[in-house]
N, C-alpha and C. Protein backbone atom coordinates (compact mmCIF):
# COMPACT_ATOMS: atom_id res chain seq x y z
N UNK A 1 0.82 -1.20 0.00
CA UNK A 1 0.00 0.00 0.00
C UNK A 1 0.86 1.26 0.00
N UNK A 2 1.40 1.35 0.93
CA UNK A 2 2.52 2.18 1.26
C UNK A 2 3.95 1.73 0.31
N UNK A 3 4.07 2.95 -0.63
CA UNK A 3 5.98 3.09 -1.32
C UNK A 3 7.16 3.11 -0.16
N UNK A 4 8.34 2.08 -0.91
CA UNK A 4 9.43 1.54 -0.02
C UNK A 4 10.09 3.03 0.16
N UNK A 5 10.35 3.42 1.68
CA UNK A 5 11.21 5.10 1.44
C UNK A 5 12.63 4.73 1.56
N UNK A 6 12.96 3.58 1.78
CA UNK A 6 14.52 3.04 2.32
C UNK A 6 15.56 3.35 1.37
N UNK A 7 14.98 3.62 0.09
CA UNK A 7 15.91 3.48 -1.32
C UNK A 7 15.57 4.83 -1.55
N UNK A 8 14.64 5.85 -1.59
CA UNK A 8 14.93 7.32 -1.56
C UNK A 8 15.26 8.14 -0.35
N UNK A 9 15.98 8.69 -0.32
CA UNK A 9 16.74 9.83 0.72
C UNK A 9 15.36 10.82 0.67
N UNK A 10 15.48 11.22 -0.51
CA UNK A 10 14.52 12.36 -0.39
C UNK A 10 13.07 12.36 0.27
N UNK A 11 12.43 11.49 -0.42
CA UNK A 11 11.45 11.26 -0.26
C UNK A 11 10.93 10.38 1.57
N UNK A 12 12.00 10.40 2.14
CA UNK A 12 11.81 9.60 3.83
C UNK A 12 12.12 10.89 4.31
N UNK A 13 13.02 11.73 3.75
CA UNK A 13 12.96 12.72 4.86
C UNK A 13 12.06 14.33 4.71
N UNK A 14 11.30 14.28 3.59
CA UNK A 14 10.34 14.90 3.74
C UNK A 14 8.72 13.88 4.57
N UNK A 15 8.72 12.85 4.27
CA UNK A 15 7.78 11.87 4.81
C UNK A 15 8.32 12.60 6.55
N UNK A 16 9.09 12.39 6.86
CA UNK A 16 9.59 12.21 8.38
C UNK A 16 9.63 14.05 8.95
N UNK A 17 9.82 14.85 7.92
CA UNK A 17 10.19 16.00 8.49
C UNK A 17 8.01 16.66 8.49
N UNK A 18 7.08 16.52 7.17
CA UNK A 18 6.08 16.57 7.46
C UNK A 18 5.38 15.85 8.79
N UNK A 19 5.71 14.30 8.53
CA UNK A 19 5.35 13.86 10.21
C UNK A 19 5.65 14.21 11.27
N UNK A 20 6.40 15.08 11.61
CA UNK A 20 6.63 15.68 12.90
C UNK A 20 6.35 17.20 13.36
N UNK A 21 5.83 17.85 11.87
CA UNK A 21 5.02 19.18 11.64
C UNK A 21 3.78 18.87 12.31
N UNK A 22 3.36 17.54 11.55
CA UNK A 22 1.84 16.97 11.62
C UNK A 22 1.54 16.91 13.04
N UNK A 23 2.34 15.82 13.66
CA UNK A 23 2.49 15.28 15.02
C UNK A 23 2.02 17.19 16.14
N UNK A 24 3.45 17.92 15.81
CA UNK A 24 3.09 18.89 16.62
C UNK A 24 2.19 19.97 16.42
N UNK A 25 1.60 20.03 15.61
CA UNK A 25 0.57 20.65 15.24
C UNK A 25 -0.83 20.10 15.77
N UNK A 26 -0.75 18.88 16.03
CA UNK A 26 -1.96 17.96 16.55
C UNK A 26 -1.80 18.04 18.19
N UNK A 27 -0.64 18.37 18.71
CA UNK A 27 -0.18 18.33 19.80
C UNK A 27 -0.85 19.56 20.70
N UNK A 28 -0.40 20.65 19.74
CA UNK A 28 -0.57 22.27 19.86
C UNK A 28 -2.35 22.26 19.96
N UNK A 29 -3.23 21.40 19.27
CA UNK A 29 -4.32 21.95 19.04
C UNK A 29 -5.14 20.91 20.49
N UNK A 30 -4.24 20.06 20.85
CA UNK A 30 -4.98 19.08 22.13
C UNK A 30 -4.61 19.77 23.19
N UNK A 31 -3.04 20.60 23.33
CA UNK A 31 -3.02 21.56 24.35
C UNK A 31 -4.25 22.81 24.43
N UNK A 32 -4.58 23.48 22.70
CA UNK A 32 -5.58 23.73 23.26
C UNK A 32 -6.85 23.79 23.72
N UNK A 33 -7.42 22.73 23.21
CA UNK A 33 -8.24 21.95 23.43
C UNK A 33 -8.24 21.89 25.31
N UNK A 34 -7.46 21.28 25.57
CA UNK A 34 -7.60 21.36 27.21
C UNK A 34 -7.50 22.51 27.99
N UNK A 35 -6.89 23.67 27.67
CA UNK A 35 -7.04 24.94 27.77
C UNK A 35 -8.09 25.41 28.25
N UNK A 36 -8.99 25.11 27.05
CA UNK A 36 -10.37 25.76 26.78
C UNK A 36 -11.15 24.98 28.31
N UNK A 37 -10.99 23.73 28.19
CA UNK A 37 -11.90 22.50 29.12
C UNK A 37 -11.37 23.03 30.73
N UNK A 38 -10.52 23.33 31.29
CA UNK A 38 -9.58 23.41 31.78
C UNK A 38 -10.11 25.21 32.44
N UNK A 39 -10.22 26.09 31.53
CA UNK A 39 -10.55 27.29 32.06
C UNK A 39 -11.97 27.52 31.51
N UNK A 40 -11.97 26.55 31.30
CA UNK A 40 -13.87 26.96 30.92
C UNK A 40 -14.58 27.83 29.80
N UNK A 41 -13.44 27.64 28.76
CA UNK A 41 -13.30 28.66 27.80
C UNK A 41 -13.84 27.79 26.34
N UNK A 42 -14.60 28.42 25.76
CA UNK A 42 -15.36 28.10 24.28
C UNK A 42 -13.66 27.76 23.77
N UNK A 43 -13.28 26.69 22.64
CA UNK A 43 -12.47 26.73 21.89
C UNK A 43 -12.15 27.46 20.65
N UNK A 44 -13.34 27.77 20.76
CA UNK A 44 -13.03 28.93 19.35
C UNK A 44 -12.44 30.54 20.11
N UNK A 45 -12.81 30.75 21.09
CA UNK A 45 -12.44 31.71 21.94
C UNK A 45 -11.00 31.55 22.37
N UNK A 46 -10.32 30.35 23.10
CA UNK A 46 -9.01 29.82 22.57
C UNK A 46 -8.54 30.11 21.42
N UNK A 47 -9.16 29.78 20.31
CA UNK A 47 -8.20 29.21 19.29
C UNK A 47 -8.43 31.11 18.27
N UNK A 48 -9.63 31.97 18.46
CA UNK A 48 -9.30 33.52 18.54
C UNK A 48 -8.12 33.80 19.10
N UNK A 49 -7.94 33.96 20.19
CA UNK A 49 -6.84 34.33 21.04
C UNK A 49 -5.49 34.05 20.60
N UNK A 50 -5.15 32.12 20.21
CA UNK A 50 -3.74 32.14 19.40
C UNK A 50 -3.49 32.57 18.43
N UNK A 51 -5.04 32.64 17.32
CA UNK A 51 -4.71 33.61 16.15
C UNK A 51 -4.32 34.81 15.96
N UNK A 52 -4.50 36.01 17.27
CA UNK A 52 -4.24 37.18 17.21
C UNK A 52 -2.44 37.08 17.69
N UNK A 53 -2.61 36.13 18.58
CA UNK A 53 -0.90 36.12 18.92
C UNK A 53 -0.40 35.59 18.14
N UNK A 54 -0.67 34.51 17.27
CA UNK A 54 0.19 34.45 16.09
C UNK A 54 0.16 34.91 14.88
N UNK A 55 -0.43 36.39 14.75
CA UNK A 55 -0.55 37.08 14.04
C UNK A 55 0.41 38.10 14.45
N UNK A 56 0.90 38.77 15.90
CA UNK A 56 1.61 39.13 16.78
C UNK A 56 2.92 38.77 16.23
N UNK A 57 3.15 37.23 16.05
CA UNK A 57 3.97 36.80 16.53
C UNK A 57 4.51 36.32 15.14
N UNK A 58 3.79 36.30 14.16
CA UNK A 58 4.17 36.08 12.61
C UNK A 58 4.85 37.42 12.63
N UNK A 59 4.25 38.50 12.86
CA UNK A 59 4.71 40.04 11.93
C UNK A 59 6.34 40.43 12.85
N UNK A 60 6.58 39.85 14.22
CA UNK A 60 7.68 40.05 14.53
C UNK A 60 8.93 38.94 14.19
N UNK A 61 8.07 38.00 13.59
CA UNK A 61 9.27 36.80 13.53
C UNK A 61 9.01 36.27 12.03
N UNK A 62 9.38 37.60 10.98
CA UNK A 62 9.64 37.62 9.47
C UNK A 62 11.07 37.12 9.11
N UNK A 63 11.53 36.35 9.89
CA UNK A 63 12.81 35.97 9.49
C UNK A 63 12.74 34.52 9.47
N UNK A 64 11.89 33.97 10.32
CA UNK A 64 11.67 33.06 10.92
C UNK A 64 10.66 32.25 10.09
N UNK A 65 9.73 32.97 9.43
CA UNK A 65 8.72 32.13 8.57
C UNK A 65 9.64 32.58 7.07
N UNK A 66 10.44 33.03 6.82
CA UNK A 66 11.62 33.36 5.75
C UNK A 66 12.26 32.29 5.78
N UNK A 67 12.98 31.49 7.02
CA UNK A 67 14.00 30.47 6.83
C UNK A 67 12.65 29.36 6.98
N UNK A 68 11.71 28.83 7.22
CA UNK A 68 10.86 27.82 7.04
C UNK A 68 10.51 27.78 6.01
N UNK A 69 10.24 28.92 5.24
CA UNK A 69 9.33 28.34 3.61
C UNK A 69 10.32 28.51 2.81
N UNK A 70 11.45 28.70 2.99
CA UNK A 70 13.28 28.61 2.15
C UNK A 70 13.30 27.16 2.41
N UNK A 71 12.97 26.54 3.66
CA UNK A 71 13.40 24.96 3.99
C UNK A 71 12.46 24.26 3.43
N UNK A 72 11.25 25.01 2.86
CA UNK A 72 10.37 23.68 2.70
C UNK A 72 10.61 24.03 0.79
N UNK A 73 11.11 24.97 0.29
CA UNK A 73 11.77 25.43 -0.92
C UNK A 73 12.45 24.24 -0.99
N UNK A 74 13.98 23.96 -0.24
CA UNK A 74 14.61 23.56 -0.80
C UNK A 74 14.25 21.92 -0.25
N UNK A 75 12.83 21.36 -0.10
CA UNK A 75 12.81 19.98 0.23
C UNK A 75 12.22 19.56 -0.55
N UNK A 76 11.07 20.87 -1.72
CA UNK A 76 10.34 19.97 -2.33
C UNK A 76 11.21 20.50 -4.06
N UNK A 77 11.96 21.85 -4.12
CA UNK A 77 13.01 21.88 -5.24
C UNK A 77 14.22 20.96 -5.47
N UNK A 78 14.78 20.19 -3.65
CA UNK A 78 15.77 19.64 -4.30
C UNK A 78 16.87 20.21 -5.13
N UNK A 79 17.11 21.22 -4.47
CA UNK A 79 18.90 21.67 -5.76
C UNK A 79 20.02 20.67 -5.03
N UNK A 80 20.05 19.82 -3.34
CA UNK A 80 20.90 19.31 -3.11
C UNK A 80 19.98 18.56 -1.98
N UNK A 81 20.85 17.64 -1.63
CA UNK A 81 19.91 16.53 -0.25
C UNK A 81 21.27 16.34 0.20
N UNK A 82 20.97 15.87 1.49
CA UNK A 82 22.21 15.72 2.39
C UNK A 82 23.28 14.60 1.82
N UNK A 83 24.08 14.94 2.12
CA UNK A 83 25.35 14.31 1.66
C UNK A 83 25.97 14.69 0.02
N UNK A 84 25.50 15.59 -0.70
CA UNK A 84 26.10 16.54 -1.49
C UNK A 84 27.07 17.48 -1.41
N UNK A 85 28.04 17.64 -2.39
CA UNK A 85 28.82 18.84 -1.99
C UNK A 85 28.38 19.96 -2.63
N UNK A 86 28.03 21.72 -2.00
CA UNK A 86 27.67 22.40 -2.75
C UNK A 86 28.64 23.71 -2.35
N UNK A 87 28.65 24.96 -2.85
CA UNK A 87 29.27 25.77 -3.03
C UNK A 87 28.12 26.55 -3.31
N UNK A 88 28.53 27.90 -2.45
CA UNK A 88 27.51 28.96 -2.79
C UNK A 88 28.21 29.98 -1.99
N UNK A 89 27.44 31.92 -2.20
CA UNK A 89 28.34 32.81 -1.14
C UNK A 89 27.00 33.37 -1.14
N UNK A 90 27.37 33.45 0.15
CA UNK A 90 26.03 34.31 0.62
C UNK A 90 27.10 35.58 1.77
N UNK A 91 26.34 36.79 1.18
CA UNK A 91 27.04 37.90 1.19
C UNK A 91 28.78 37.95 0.45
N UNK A 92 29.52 38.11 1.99
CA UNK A 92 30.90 38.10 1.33
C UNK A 92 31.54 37.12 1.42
N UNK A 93 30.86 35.89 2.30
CA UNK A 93 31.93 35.06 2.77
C UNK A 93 30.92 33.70 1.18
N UNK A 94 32.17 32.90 1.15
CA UNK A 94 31.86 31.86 0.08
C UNK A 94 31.85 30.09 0.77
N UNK A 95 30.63 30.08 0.62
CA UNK A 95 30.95 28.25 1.70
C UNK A 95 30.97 27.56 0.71
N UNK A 96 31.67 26.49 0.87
CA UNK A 96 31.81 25.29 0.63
C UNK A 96 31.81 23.87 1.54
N UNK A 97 31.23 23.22 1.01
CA UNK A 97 30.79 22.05 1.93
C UNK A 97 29.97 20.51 1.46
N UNK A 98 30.48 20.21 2.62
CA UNK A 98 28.90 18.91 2.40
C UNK A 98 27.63 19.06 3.30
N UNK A 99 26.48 18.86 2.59
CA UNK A 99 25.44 19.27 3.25
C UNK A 99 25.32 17.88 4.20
N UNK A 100 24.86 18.47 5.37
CA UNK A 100 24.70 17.03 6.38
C UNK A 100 23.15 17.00 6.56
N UNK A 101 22.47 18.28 7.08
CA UNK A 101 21.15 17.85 7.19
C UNK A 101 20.56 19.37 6.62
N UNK A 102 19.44 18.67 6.46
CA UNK A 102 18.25 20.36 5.73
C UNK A 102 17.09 20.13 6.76
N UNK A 103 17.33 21.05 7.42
CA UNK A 103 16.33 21.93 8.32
C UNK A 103 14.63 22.41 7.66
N UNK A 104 14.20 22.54 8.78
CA UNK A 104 12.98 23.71 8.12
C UNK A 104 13.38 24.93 8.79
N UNK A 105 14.48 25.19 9.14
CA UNK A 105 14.96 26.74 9.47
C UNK A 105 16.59 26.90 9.32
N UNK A 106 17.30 26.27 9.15
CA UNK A 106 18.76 26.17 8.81
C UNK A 106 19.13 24.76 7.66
N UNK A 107 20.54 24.96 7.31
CA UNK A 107 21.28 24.08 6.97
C UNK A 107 22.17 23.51 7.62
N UNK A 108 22.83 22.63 7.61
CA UNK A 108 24.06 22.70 8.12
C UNK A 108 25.44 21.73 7.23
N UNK A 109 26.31 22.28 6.84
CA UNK A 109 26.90 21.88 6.20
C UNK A 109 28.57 21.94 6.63
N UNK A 110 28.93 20.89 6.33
CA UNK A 110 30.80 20.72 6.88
C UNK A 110 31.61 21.26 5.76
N UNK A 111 32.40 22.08 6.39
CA UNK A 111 33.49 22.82 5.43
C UNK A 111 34.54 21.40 5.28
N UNK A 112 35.44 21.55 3.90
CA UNK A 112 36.75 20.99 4.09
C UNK A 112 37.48 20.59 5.29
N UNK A 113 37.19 22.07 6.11
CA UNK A 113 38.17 21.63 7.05
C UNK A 113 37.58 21.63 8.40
N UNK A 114 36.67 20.89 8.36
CA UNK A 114 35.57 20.03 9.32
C UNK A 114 34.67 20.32 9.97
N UNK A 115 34.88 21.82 10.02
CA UNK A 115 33.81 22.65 10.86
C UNK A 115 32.18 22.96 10.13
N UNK A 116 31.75 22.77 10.97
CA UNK A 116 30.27 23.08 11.04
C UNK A 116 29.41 24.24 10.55
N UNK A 117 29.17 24.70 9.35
CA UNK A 117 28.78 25.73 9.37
C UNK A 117 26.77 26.22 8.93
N UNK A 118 26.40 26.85 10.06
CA UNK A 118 25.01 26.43 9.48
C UNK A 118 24.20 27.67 8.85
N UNK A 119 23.29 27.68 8.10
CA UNK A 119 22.97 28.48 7.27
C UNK A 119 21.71 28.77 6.92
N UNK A 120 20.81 30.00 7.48
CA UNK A 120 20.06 29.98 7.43
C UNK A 120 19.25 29.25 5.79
N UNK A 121 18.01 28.66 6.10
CA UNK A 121 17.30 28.48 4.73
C UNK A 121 17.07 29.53 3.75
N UNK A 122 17.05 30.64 4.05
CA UNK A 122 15.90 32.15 3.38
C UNK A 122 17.79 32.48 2.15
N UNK A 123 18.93 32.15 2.84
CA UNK A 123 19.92 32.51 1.94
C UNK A 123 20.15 31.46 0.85
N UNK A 124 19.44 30.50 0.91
CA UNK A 124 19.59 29.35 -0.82
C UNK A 124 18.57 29.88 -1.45
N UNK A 125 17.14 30.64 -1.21
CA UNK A 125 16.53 31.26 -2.23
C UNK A 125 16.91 32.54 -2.77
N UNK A 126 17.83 32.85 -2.14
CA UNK A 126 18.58 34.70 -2.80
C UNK A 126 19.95 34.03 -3.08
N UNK A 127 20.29 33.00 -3.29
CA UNK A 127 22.02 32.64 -3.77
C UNK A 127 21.99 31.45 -4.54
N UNK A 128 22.66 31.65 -5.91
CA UNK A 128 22.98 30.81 -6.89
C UNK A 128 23.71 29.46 -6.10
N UNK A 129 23.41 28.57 -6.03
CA UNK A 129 23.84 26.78 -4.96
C UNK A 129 24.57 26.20 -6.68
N UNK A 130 25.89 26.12 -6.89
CA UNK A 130 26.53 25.09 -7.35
C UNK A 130 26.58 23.81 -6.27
N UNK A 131 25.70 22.60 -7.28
CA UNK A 131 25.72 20.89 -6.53
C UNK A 131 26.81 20.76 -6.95
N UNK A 132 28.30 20.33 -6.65
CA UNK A 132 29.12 19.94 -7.51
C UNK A 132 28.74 18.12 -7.21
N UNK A 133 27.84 17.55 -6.95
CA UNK A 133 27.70 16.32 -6.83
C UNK A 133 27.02 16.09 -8.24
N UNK A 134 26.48 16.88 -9.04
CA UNK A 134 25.70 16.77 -10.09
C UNK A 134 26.22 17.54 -11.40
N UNK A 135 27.45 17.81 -11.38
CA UNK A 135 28.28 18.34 -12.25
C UNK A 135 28.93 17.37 -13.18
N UNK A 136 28.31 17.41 -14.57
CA UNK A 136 28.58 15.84 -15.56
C UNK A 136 29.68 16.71 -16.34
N UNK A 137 30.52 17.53 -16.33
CA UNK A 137 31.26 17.92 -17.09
C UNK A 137 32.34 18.95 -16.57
N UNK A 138 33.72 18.75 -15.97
CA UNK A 138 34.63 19.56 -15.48
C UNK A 138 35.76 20.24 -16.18
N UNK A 139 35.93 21.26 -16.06
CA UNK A 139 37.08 22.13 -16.38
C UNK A 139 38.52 21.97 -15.44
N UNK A 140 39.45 21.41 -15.96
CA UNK A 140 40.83 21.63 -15.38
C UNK A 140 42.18 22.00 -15.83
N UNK A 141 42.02 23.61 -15.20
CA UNK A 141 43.27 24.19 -16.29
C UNK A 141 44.69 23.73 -15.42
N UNK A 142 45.36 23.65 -15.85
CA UNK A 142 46.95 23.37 -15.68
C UNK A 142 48.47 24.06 -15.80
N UNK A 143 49.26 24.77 -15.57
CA UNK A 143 50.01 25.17 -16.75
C UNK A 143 50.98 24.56 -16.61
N UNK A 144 51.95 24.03 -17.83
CA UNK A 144 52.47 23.38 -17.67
C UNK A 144 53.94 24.39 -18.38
N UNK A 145 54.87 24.52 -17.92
CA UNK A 145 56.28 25.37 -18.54
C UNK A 145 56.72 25.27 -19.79
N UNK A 146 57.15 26.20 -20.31
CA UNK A 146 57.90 25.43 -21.22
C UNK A 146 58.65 26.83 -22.02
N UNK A 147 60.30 26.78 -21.92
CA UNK A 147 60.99 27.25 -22.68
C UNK A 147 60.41 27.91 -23.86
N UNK A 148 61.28 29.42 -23.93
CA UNK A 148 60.95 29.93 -24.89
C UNK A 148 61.82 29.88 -26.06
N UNK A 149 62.78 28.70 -25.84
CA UNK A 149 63.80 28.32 -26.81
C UNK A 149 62.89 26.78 -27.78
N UNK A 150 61.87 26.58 -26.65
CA UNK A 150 61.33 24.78 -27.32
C UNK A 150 59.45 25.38 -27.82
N UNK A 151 59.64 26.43 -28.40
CA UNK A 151 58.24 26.73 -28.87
C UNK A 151 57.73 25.88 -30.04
N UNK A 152 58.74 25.47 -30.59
CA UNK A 152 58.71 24.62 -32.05
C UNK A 152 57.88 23.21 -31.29
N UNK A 153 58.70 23.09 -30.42
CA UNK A 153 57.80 21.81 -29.06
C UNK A 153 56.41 21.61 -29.13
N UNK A 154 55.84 22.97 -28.96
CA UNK A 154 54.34 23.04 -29.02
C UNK A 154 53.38 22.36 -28.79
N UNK A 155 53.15 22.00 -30.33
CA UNK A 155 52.00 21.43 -30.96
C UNK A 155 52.32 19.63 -30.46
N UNK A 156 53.73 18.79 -30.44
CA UNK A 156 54.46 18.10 -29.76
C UNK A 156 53.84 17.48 -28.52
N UNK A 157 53.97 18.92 -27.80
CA UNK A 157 53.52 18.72 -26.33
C UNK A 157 51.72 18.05 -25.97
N UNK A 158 51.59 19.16 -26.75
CA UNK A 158 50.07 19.05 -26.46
C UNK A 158 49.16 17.95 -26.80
N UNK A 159 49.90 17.16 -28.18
CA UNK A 159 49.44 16.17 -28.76
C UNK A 159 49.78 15.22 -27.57
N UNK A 160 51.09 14.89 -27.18
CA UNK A 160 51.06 14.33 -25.93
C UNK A 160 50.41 14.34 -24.67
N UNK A 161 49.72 15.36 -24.68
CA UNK A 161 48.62 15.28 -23.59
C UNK A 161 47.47 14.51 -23.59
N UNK A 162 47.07 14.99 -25.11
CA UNK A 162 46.00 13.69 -25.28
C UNK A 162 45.78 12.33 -25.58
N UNK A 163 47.04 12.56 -25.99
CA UNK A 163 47.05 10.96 -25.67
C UNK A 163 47.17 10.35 -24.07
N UNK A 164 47.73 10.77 -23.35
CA UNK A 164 48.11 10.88 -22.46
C UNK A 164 46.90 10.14 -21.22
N UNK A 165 45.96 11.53 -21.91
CA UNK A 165 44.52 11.66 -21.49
C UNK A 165 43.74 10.25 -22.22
N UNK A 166 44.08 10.30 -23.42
CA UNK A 166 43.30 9.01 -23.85
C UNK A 166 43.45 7.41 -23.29
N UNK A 167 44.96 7.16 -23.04
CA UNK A 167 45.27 6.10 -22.53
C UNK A 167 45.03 5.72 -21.40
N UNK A 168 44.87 7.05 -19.96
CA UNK A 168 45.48 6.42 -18.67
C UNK A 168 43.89 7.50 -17.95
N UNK A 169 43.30 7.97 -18.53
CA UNK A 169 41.84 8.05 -17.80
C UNK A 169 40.74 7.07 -18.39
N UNK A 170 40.57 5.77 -17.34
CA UNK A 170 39.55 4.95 -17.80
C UNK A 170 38.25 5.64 -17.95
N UNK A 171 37.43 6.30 -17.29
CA UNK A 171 36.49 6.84 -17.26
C UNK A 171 36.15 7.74 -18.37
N UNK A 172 37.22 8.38 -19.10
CA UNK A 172 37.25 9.34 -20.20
C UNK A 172 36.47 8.42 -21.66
N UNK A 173 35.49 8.82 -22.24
CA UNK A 173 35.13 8.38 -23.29
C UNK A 173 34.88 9.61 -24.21
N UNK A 174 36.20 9.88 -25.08
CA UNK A 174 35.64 11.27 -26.31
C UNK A 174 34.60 10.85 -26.48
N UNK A 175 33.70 10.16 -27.08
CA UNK A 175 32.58 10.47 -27.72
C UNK A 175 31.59 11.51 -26.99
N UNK A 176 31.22 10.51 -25.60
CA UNK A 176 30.13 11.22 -24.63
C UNK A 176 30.86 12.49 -23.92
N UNK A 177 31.99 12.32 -23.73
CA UNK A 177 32.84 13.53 -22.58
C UNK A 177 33.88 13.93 -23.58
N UNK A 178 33.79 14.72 -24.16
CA UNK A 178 34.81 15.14 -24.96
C UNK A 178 35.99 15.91 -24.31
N UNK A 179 36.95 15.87 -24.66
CA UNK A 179 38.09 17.00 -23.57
C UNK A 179 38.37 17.66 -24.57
N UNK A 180 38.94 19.04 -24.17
CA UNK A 180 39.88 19.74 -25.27
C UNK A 180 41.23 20.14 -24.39
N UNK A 181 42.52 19.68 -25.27
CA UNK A 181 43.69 20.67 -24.47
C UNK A 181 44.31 21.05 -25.46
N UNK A 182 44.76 22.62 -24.96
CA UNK A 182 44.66 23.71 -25.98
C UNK A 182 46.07 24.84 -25.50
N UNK A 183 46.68 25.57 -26.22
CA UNK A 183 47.70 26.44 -25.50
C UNK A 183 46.99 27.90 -25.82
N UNK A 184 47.13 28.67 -24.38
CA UNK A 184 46.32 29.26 -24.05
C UNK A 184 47.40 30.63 -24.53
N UNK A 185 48.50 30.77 -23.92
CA UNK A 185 49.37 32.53 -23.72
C UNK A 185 51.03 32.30 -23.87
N UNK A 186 51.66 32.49 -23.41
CA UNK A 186 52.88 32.99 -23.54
C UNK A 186 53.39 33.37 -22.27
N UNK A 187 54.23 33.68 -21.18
CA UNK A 187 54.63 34.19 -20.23
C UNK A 187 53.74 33.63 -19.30
């Protein structure tokens, strides 16, 4: 009846992150529910009362329903799921990382060099997210020296690269992944 979630990431942890919205939301409405029973109060008269405070309490905490509907952005867009590496800058500083978990109000993602860095949700909908986990095609420039006495070398050299490239990267197939190496300048 129920789809296997064991084999999607994605799809168990939106299942699991809605079920526990659900859960406390059902929670919130039996607290007030007893409230009402409790002080002798109509529930709609209760449930008036939390609406004005969380109307209160929405207009002071615009940052806060900013990083929740950024988190629920990036659960049902998917630009990355945990255990991706992504790259993005939000303001001046530039992170890089692996994402460990997605929040409905932060990120949190491990730099290179191990630390923890977490990030509000509301900054992946105002910042361009390179997945480099989903990057089918890389650029790698090199320079490699070479005398301005062995320029005749050149063309020499370069042909040797691809072959180079052709023989000893198994994964490399010109047809589907084409490479180009090319001489770029002088000095």
């Amino acid at each position: 009846f129920l789809p296997s979630l064991k084999d999607n990431r994605r799809q168990s942890y939106v299942v699991n992150r809605f079920c526990s919205v659900a859960i406390w939301t059902i929670g919130v409405l039996i607290v007030c529910e007893m409230f009402s029973i409790f002080f002798k109060v109509p529930l709609s008269s209760t449930l008036a009362f939390g609406g004005v405070g969380g109307l209160a309490i929405g207009l002071s905490a615009r940052d806060i329903a900013a990083n929740f509907f950024g988190g629920m952005l990036l659960l049902f867009n998917e630009p990355f799921t945990p255990g991706d590496m992504v790259t993005f800058r939000t303001g001046s500083t530039e992170v890089v990382g692996r994402v460990e978990r997605v929040g409905w109000g932060q990120t949190k993602i491990r730099g290179r060099d191990t630390r923890p860095t977490f990030v509000p949700n509301s900054h992946f909908v105002q910042a361009a997210v390179t997945n480099m986990d989903r990057i089918t095609h890389r650029k790698f420039d090199a320079i490699v020296p070479i005398r301005f006495q062995d320029q005749g070398l050149l063309e020499k050299v370069v042909t040797r690269i691809k072959e180079r490239l052709r023989s000893n990267v198994p994964k490399l197939d010109p047809l589907s992944q084409p490479f180009r190496v090319s001489f770029v300048k002088i000095g």
